[in-house]
N, C-alpha and C. Protein backbone atom coordinates (compact mmCIF):
# COMPACT_ATOMS: atom_id res chain seq x y z
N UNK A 1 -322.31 37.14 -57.62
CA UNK A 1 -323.17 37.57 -56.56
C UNK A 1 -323.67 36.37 -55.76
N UNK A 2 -324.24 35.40 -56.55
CA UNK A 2 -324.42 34.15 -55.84
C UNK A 2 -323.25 33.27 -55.13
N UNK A 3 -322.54 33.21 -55.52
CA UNK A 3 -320.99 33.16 -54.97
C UNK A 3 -320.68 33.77 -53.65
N UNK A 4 -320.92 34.97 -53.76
CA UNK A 4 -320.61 35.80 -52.31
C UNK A 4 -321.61 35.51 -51.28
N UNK A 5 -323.10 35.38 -51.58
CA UNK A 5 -324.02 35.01 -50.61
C UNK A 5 -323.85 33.99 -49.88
N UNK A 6 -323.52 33.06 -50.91
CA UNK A 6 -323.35 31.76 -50.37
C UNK A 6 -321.72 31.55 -49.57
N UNK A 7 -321.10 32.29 -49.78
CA UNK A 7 -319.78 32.08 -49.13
C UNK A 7 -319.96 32.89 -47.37
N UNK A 8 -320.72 34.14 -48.02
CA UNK A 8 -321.56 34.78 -46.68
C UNK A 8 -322.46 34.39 -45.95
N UNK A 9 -322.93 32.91 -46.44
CA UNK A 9 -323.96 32.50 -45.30
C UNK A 9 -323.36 31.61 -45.24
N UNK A 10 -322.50 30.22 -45.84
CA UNK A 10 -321.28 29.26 -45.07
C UNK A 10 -320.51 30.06 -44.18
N UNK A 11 -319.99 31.19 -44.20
CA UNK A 11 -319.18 32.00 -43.14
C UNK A 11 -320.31 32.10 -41.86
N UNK A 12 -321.15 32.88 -42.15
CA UNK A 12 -322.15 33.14 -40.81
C UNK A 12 -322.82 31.54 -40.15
N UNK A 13 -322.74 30.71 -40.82
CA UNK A 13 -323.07 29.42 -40.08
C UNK A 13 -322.25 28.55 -39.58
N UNK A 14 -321.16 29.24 -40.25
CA UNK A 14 -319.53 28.36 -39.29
C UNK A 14 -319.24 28.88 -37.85
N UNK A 15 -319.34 30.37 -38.14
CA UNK A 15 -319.33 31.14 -36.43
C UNK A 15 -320.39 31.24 -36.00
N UNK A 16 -321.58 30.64 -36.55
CA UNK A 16 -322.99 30.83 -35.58
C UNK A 16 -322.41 29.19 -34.57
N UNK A 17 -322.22 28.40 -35.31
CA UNK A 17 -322.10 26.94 -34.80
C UNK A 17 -320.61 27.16 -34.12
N UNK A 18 -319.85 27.64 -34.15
CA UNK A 18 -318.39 27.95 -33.57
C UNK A 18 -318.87 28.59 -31.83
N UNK A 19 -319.49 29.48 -31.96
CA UNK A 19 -319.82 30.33 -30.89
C UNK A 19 -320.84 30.02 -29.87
N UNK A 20 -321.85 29.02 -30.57
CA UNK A 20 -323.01 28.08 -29.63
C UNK A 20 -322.26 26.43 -29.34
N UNK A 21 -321.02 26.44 -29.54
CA UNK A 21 -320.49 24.97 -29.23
C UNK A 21 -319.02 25.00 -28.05
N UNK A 22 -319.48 26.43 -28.37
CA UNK A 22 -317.99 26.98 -27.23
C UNK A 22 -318.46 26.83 -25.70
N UNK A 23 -317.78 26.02 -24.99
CA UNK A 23 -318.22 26.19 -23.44
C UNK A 23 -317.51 27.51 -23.11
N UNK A 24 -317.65 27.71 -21.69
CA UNK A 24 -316.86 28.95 -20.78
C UNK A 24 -316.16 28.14 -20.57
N UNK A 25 -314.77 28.46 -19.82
CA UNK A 25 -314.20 27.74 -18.87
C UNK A 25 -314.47 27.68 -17.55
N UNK A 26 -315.72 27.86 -16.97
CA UNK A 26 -316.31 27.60 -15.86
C UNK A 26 -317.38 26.31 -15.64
N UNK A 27 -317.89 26.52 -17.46
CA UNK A 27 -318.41 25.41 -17.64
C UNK A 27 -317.40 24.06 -17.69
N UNK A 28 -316.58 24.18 -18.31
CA UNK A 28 -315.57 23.15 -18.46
C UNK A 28 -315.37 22.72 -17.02
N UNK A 29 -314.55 23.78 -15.83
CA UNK A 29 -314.05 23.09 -14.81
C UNK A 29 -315.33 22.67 -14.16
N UNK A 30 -316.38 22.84 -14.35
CA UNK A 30 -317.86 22.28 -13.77
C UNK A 30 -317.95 21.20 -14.05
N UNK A 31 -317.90 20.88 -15.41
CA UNK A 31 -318.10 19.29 -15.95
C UNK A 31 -316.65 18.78 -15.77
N UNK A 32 -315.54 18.74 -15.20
CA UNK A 32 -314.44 18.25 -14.63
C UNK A 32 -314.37 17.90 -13.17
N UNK A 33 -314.84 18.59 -12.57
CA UNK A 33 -315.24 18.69 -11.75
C UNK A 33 -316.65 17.97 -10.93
N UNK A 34 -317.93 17.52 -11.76
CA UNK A 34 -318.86 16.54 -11.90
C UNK A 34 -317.92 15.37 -11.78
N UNK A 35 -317.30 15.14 -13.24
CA UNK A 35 -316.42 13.80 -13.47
C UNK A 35 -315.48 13.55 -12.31
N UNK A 36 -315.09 14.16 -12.02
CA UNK A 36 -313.50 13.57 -10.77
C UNK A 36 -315.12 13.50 -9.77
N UNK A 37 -315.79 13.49 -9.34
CA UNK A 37 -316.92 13.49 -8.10
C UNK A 37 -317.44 11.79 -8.32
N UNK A 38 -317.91 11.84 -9.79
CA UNK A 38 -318.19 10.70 -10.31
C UNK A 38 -317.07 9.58 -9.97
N UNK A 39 -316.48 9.60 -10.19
CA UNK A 39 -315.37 8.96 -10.13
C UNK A 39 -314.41 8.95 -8.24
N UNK A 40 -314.67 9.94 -8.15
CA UNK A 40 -314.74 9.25 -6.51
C UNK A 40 -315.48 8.54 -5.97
N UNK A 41 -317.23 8.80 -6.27
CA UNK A 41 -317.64 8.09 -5.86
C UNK A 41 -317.69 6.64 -6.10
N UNK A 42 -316.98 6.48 -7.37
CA UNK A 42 -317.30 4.94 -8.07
C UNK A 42 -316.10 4.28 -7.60
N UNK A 43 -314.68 4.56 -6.97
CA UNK A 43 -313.95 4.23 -6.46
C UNK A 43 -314.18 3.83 -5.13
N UNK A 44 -315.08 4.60 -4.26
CA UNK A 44 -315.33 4.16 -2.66
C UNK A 44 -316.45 2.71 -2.93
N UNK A 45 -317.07 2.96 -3.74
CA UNK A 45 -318.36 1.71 -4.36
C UNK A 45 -316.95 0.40 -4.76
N UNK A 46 -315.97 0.74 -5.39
CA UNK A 46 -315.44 -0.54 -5.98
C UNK A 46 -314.39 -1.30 -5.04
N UNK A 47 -313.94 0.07 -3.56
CA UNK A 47 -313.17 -0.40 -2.49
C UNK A 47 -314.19 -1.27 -1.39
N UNK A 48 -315.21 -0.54 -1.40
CA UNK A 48 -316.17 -1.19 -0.44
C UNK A 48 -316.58 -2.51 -0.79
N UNK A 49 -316.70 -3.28 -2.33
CA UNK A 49 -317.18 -4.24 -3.14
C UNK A 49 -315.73 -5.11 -2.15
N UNK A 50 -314.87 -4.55 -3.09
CA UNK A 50 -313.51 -5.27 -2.41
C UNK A 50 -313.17 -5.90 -1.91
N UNK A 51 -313.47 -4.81 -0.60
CA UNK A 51 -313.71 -5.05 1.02
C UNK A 51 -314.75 -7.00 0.78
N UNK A 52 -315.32 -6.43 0.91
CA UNK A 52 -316.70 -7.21 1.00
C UNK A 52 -315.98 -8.98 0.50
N UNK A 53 -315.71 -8.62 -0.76
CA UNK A 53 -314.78 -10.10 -1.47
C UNK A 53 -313.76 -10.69 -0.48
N UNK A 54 -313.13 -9.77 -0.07
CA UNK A 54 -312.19 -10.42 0.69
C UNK A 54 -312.34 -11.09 1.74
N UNK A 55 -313.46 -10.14 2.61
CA UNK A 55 -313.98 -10.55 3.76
C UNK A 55 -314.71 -11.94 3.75
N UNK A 56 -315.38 -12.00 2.35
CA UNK A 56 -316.22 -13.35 1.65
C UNK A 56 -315.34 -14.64 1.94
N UNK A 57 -313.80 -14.11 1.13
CA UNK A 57 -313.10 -15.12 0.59
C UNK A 57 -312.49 -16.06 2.21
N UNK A 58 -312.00 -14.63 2.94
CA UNK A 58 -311.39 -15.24 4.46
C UNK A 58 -312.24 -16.42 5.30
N UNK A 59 -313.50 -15.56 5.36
CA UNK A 59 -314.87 -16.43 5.85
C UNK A 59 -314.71 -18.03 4.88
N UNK A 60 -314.60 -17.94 3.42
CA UNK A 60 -314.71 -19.51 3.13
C UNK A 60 -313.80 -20.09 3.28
N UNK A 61 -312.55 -19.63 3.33
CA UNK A 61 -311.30 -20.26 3.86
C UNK A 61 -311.13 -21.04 4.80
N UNK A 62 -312.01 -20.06 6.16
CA UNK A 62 -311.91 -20.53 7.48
C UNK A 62 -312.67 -21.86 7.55
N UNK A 63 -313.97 -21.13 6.87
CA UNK A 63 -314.76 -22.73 7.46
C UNK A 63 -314.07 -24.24 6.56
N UNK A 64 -313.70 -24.06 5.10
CA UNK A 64 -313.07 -24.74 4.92
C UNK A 64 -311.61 -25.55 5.39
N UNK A 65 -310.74 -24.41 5.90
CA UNK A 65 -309.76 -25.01 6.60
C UNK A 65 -310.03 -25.70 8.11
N UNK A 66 -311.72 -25.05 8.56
CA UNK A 66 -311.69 -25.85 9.95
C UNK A 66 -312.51 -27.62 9.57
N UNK A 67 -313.00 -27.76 8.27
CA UNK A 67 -313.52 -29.03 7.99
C UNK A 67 -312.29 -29.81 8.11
N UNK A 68 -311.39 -29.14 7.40
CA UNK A 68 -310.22 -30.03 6.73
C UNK A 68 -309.72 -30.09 8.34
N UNK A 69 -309.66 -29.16 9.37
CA UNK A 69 -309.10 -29.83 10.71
C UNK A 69 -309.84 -30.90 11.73
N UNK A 70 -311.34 -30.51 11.29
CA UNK A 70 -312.37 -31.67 11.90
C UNK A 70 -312.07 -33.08 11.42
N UNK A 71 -312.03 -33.36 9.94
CA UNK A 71 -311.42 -35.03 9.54
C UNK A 71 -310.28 -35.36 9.74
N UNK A 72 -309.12 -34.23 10.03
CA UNK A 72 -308.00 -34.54 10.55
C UNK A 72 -308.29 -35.08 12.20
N UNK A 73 -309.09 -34.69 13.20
CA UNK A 73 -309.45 -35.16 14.29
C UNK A 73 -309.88 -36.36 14.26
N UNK A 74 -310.46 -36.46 13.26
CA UNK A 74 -311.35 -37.47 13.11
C UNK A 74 -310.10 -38.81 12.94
N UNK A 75 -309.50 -38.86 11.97
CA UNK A 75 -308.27 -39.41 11.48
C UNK A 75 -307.30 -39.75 12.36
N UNK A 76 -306.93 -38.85 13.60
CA UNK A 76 -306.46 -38.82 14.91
C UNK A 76 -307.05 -39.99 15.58
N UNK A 77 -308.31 -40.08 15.98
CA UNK A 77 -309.16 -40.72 16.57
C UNK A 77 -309.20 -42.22 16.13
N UNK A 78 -308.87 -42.51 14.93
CA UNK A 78 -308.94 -43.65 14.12
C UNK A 78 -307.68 -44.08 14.28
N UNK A 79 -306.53 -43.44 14.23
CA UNK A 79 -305.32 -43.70 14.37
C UNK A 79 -305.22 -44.19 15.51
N UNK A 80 -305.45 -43.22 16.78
CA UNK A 80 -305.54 -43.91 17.89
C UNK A 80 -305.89 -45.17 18.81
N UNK A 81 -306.98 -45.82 18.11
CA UNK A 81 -307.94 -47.12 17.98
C UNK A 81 -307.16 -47.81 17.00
N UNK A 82 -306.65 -47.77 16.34
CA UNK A 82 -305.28 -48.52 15.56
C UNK A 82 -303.87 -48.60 16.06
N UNK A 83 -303.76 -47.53 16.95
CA UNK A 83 -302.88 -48.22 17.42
C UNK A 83 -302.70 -48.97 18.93
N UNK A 84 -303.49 -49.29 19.28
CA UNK A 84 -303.83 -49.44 20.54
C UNK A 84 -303.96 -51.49 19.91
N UNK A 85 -303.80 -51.25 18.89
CA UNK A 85 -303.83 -53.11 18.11
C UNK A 85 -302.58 -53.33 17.66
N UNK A 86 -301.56 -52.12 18.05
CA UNK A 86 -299.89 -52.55 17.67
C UNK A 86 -299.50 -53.43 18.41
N UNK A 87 -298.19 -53.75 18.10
CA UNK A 87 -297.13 -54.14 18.80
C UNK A 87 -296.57 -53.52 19.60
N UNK A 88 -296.49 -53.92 21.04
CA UNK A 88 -295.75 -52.83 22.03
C UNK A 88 -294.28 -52.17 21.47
N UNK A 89 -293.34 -52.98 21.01
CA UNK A 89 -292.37 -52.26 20.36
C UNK A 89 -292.76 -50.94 19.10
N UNK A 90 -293.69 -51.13 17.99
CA UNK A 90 -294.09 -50.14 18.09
C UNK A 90 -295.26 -49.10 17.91
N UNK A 91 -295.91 -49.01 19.28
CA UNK A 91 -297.15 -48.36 20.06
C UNK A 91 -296.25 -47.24 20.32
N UNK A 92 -294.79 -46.96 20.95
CA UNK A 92 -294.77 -45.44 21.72
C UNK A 92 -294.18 -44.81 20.28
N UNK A 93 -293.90 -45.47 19.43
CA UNK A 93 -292.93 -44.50 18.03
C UNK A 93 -294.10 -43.95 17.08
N UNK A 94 -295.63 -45.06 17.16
CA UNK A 94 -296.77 -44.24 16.48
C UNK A 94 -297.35 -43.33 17.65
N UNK A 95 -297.65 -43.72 18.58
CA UNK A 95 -297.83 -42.64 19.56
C UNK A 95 -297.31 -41.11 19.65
N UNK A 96 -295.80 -41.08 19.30
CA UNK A 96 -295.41 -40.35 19.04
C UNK A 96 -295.85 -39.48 17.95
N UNK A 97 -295.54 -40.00 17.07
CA UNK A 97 -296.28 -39.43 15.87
C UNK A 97 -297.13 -38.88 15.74
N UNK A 98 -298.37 -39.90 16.29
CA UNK A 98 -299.75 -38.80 16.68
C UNK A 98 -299.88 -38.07 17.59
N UNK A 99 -299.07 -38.16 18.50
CA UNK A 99 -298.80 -36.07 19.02
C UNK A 99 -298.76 -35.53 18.47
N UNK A 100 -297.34 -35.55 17.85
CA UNK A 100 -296.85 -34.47 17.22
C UNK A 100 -297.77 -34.33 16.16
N UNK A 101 -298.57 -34.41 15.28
CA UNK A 101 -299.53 -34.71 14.06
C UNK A 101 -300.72 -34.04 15.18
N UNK A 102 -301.17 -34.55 16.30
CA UNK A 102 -302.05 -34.00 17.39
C UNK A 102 -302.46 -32.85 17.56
N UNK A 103 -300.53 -31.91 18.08
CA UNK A 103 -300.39 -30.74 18.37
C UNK A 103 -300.18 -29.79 17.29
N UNK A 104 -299.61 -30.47 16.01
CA UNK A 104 -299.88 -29.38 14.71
C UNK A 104 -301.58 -29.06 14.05
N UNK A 105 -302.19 -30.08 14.28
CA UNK A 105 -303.55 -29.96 14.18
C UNK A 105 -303.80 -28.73 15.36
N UNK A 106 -303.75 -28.72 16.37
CA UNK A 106 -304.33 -28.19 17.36
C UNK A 106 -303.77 -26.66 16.99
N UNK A 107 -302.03 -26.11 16.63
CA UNK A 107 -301.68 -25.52 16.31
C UNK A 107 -302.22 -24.53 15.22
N UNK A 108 -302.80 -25.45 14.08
CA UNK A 108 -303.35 -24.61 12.46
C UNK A 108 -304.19 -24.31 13.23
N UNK A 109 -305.69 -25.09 14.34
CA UNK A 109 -306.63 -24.48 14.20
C UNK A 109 -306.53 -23.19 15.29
N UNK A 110 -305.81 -22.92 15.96
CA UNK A 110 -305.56 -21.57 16.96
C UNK A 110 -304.76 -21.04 15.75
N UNK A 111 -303.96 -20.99 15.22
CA UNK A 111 -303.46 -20.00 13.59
C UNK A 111 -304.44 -19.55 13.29
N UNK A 112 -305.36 -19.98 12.60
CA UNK A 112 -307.11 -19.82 12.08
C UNK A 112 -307.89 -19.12 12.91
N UNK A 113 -308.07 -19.34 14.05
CA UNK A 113 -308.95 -18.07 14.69
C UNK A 113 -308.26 -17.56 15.10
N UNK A 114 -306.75 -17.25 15.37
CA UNK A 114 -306.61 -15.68 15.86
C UNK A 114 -306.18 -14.83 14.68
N UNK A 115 -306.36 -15.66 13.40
CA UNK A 115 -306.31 -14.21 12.19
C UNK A 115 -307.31 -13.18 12.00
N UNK A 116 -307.34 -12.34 12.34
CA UNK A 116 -308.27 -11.12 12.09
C UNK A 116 -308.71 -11.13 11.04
N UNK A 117 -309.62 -10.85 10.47
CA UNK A 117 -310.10 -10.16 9.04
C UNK A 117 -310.13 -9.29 8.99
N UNK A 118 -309.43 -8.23 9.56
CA UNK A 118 -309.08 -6.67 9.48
C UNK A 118 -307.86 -6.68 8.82
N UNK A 119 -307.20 -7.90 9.11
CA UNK A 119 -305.72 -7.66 8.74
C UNK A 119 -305.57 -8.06 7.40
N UNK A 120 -306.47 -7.23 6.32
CA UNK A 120 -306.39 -7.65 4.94
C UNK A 120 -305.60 -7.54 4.20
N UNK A 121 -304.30 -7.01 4.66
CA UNK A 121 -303.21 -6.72 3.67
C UNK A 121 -302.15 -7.97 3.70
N UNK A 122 -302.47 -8.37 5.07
CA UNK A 122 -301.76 -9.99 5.16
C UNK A 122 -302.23 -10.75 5.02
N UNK A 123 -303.76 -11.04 4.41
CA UNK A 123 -304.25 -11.93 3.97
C UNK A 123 -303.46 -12.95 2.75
N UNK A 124 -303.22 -12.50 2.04
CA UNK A 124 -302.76 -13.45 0.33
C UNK A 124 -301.58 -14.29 1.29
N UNK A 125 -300.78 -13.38 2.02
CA UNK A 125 -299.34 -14.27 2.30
C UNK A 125 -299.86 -15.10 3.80
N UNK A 126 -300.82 -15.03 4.47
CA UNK A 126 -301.32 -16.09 5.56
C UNK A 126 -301.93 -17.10 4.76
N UNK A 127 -302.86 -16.84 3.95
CA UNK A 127 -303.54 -17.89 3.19
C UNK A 127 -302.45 -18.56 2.54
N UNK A 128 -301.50 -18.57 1.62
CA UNK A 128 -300.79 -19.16 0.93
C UNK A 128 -299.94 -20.19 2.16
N UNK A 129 -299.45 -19.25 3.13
CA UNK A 129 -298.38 -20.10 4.15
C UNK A 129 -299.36 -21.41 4.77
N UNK A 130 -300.59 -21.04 5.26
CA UNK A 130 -300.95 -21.68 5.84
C UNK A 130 -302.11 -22.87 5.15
N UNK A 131 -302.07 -22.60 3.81
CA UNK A 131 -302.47 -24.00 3.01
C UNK A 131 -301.34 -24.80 2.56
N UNK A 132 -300.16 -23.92 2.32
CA UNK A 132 -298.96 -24.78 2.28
C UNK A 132 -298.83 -25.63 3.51
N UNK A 133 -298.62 -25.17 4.56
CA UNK A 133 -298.82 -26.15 6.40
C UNK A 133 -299.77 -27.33 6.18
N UNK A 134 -301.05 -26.59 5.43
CA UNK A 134 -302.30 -28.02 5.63
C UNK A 134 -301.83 -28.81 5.29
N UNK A 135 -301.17 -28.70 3.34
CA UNK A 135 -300.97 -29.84 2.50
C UNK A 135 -299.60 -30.56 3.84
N UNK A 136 -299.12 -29.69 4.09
CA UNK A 136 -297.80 -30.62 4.82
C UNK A 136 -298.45 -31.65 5.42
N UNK A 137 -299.48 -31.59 6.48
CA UNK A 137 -300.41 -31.76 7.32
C UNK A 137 -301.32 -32.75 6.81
N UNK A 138 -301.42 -33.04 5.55
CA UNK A 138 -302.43 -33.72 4.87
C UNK A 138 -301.20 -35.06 4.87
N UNK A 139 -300.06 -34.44 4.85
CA UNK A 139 -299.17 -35.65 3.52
C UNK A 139 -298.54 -36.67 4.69
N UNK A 140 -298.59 -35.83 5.61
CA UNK A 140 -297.98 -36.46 7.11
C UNK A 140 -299.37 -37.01 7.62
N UNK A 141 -300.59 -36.91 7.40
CA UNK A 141 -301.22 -38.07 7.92
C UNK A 141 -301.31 -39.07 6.78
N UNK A 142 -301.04 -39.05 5.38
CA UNK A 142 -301.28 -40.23 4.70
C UNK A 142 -300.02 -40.45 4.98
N UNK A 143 -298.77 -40.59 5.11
CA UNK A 143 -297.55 -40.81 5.76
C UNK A 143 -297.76 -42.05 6.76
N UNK A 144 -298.43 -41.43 7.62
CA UNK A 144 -298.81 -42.07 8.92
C UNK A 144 -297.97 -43.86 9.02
N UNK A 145 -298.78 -44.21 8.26
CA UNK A 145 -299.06 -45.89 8.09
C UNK A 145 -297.85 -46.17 7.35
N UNK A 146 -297.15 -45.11 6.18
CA UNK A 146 -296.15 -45.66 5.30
C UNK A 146 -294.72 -46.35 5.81
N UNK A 147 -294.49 -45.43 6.68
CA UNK A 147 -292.81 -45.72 7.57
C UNK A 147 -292.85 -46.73 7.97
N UNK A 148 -293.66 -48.12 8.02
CA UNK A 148 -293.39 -49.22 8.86
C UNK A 148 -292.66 -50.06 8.81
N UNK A 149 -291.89 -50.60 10.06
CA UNK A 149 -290.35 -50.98 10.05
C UNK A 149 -290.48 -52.14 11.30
């Protein structure tokens, strides 16, 4: 008898707890439905963050790549006052040089402001091309002085 009670009240407390743990399926697509909401919204929050980084990153680029074109002017300027103490034979072959070194300077920095920062999908491959150009740009003014003949 004690046996049966007790098997009769483990039974009635398995389907009391079976039947109060059961959602509807209205409840379900409700709380699926919460979640995918949640989750949109945390996706427009992590595109907008994004956004924001990238826009960060372009901005430090720029001003950094326009320092690195200001001491290149600068470097121009020094060059120029150096060579103006050559040898006429050769004054027009460094002359040369610092044109061309002149007009690639002048070149990166019009590259640099007409990149949009809208155009974020071409960002990674402008940035890469055009720090590859600097270093060129860097190696050709310590160059400068090396070729002498």
């Amino acid at each position: 008898m004690k046996k049966t009670i007790f098997t009769l009240t483990v039974t009635l407390l398995m389907a009391g707890t079976m039947l109060t743990s059961c959602q509807s399926s209205s409840d379900k697509v409700e709380n699926a439905q919460d979640k995918v909401k949640e989750a949109q919204d945390q996706l427009v929050v992590a595109q907008q963050e994004l956004n924001q980084a990238i826009k960060d990153s372009i901005q430090q680029f720029k001003k950094e790549s326009e320092l690195i074109i200001v001491a290149n002017e600068k470097s121009i300027a020094e060059f120029r006052a150096r060579i103006a103490k050559e040898k006429m034979e050769n004054r027009a072959r460094y002359e040369q040089k610092l044109a061309d070194l002149e007009q690639q300077n002048r070149d990166m920095r019009k590259r640099l402001q007409e990149f949009n920062e809208d155009q974020k999908d071409k960002w990674e491959s402008f940035r890469l091309k055009f720090k590859h150009d600097m270093e060129e740009q860097g190696k050709a003014f310590r160059d400068f002085w090396g070729n002498r003949k």
